[in-house]
Structures are given as structure tokens and as C-alpha cells.
Protein backbone atom coordinates (compact mmCIF):
# COMPACT_ATOMS: atom_id res chain seq x y z
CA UNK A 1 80.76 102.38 11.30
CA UNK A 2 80.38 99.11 9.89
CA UNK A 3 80.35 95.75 11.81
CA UNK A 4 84.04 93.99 11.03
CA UNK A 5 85.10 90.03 12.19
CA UNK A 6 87.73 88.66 11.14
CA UNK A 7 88.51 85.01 9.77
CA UNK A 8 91.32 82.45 9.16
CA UNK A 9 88.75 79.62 8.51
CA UNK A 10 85.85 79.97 5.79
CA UNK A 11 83.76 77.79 7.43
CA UNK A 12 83.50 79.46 10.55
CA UNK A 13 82.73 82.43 8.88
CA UNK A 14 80.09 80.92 6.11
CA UNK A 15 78.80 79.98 9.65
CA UNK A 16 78.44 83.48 10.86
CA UNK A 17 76.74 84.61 7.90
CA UNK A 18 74.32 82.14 8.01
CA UNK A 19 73.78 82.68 11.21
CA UNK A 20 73.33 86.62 10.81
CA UNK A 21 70.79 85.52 7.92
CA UNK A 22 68.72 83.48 10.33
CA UNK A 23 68.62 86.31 12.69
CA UNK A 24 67.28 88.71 10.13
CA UNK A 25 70.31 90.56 8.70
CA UNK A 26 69.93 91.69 5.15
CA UNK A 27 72.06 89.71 2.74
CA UNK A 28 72.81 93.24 1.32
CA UNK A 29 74.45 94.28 4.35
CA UNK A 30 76.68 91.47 4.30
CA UNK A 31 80.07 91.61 3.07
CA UNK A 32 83.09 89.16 2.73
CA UNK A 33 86.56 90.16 1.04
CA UNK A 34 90.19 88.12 0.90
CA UNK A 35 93.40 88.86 -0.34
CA UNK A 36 92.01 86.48 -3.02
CA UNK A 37 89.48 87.47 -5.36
CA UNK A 38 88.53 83.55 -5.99
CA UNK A 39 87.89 82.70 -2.62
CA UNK A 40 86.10 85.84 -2.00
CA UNK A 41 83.94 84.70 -5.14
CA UNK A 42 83.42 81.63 -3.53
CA UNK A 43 82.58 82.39 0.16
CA UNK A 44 80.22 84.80 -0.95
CA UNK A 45 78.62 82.50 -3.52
CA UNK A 46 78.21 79.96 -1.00
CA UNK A 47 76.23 81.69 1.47
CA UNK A 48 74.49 84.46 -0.43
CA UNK A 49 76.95 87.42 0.59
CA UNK A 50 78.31 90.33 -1.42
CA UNK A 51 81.65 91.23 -2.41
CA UNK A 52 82.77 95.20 -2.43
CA UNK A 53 82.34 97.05 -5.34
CA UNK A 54 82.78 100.13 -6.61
CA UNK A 55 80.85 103.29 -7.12
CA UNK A 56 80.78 104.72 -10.34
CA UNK A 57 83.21 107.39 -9.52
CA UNK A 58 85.94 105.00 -8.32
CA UNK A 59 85.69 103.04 -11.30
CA UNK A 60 86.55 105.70 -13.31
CA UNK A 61 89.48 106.00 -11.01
CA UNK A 62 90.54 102.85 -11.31
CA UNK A 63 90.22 102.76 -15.04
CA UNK A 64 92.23 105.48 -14.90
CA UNK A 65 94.90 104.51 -11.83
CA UNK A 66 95.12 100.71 -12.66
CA UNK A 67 96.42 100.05 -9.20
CA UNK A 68 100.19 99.17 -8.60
CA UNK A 69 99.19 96.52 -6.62
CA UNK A 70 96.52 94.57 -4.83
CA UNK A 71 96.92 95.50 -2.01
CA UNK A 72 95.73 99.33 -2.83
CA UNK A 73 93.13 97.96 -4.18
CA UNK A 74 91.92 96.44 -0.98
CA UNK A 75 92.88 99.50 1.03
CA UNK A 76 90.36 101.56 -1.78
CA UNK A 77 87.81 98.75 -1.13
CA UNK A 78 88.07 98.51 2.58
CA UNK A 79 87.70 102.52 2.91
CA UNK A 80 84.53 102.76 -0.02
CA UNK A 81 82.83 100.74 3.54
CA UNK A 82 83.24 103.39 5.49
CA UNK A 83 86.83 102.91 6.98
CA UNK A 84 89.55 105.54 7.33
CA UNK A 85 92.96 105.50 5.55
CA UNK A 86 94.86 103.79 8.64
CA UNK A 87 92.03 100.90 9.55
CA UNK A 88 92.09 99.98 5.73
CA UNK A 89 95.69 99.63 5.76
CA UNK A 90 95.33 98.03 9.17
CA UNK A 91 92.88 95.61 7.94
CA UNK A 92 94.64 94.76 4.46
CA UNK A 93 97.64 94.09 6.55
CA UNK A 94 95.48 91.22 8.27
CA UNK A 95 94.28 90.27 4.67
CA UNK A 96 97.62 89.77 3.48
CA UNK A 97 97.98 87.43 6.31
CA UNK A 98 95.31 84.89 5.32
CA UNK A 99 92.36 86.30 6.75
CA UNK A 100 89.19 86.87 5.38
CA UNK A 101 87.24 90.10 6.46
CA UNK A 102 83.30 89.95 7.14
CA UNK A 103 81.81 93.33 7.14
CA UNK A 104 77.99 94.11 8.11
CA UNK A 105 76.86 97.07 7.20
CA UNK A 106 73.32 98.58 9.09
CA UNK A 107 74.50 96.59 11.93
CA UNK A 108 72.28 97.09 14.52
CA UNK A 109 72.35 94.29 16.59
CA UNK A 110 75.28 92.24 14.90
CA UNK A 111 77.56 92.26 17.43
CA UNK A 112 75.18 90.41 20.00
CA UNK A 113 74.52 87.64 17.54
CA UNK A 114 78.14 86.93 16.96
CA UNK A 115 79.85 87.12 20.64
């Protein structure tokens, strides 16, 4: 299961990231995503993190299934990590608040470095 935080304030979390960086986390492992693809584009820009994707097969999906709305699209994105059906929808329901989600994957030791 991955590592989750979540955010109101970019800062704070462009903190943690860099922080996780110092400590030897793999950029790769590190994930941010918002309600907002712009200022997902732009936290992870600013401190070398990745946005979620998808595989292959889901794009075909979603070529297929242009989604109703954006917030299955987040639910799809938060479960390609790893999540069930209820923490994505859990989670996007914190995302449609305002919050921004980091997500370490091959976490090891995360939680330790961000108490």
C-alpha cells in the first residue's frame, strides 16, 4: 500500500517532497494529484514529482469511456496506485475539498521522515 498525506497548502507539501528527496526517496515514487490538473502540473513541476498516469490498458478505456466527470477520473487514478474502490472515492471526496494528495510509492521508511 502506498504512502498517502494529505495537503491544503502547496508549500507545505513541495516541502515534504523535498524533504523525502533529501532523504533518498526516488522522485519516481513520488506522486502529487489535485482536483486541478494545473496545479497538479505545477506542484509537480516545481519539485521534480510525477503526476498519475495511465497504463496502456486504461487509456484505451478512457478513450473509449470519456469520463462523465472528473471526479471518476480521479477515483480511476487514485485506484491505478494501488487503492480500493471506497479509499479512492474517500480520497477524491477530500480532493474535491481543496486538498492536494501526495502519494509515495516503495515507501519504506516514508512515514518516519514525515511525522
Amino acid at each position: 500500500m502506498p504512502f498517502t498525506r494529505e495537503y491544503t497548502n502547496d508549500e507545505k507539501l513541495m516541502e515534504a517532497v523535498k524533504k523525502l528527496q533529501n532523504e533518498g526517496v526516488n522522485s519516481r515514487d513520488i506522486y502529487v494529484l489535485s482536483h486541478d490538473d494545473d496545479r497538479t502540473n505545477r506542484i509537480a513541476e516545481n519539485v521534480n514529482a510525477n503526476t498519475i498516469g495511465f497504463s496502456e490498458q486504461d487509456t484505451k478505456n478512457f478513450i473509449s469511456n470519456i469520463f462523465s466527470k472528473k471526479g471518476d477520473e480521479l477515483r480511476t487514478k487514485i485506484q491505478e496506485m494501488g487503492y480500493s474502490e471506497e479509499e479512492a472515492a474517500e480520497y477524491e471526496e477530500d480532493l474535491d475539498e481543496g486538498k492536494v494528495l501526495l502519494i509515495v510509492q516503495n515507501n519504506g521508511h516514508v512515514e518516519s521522515l514525515l511525522p
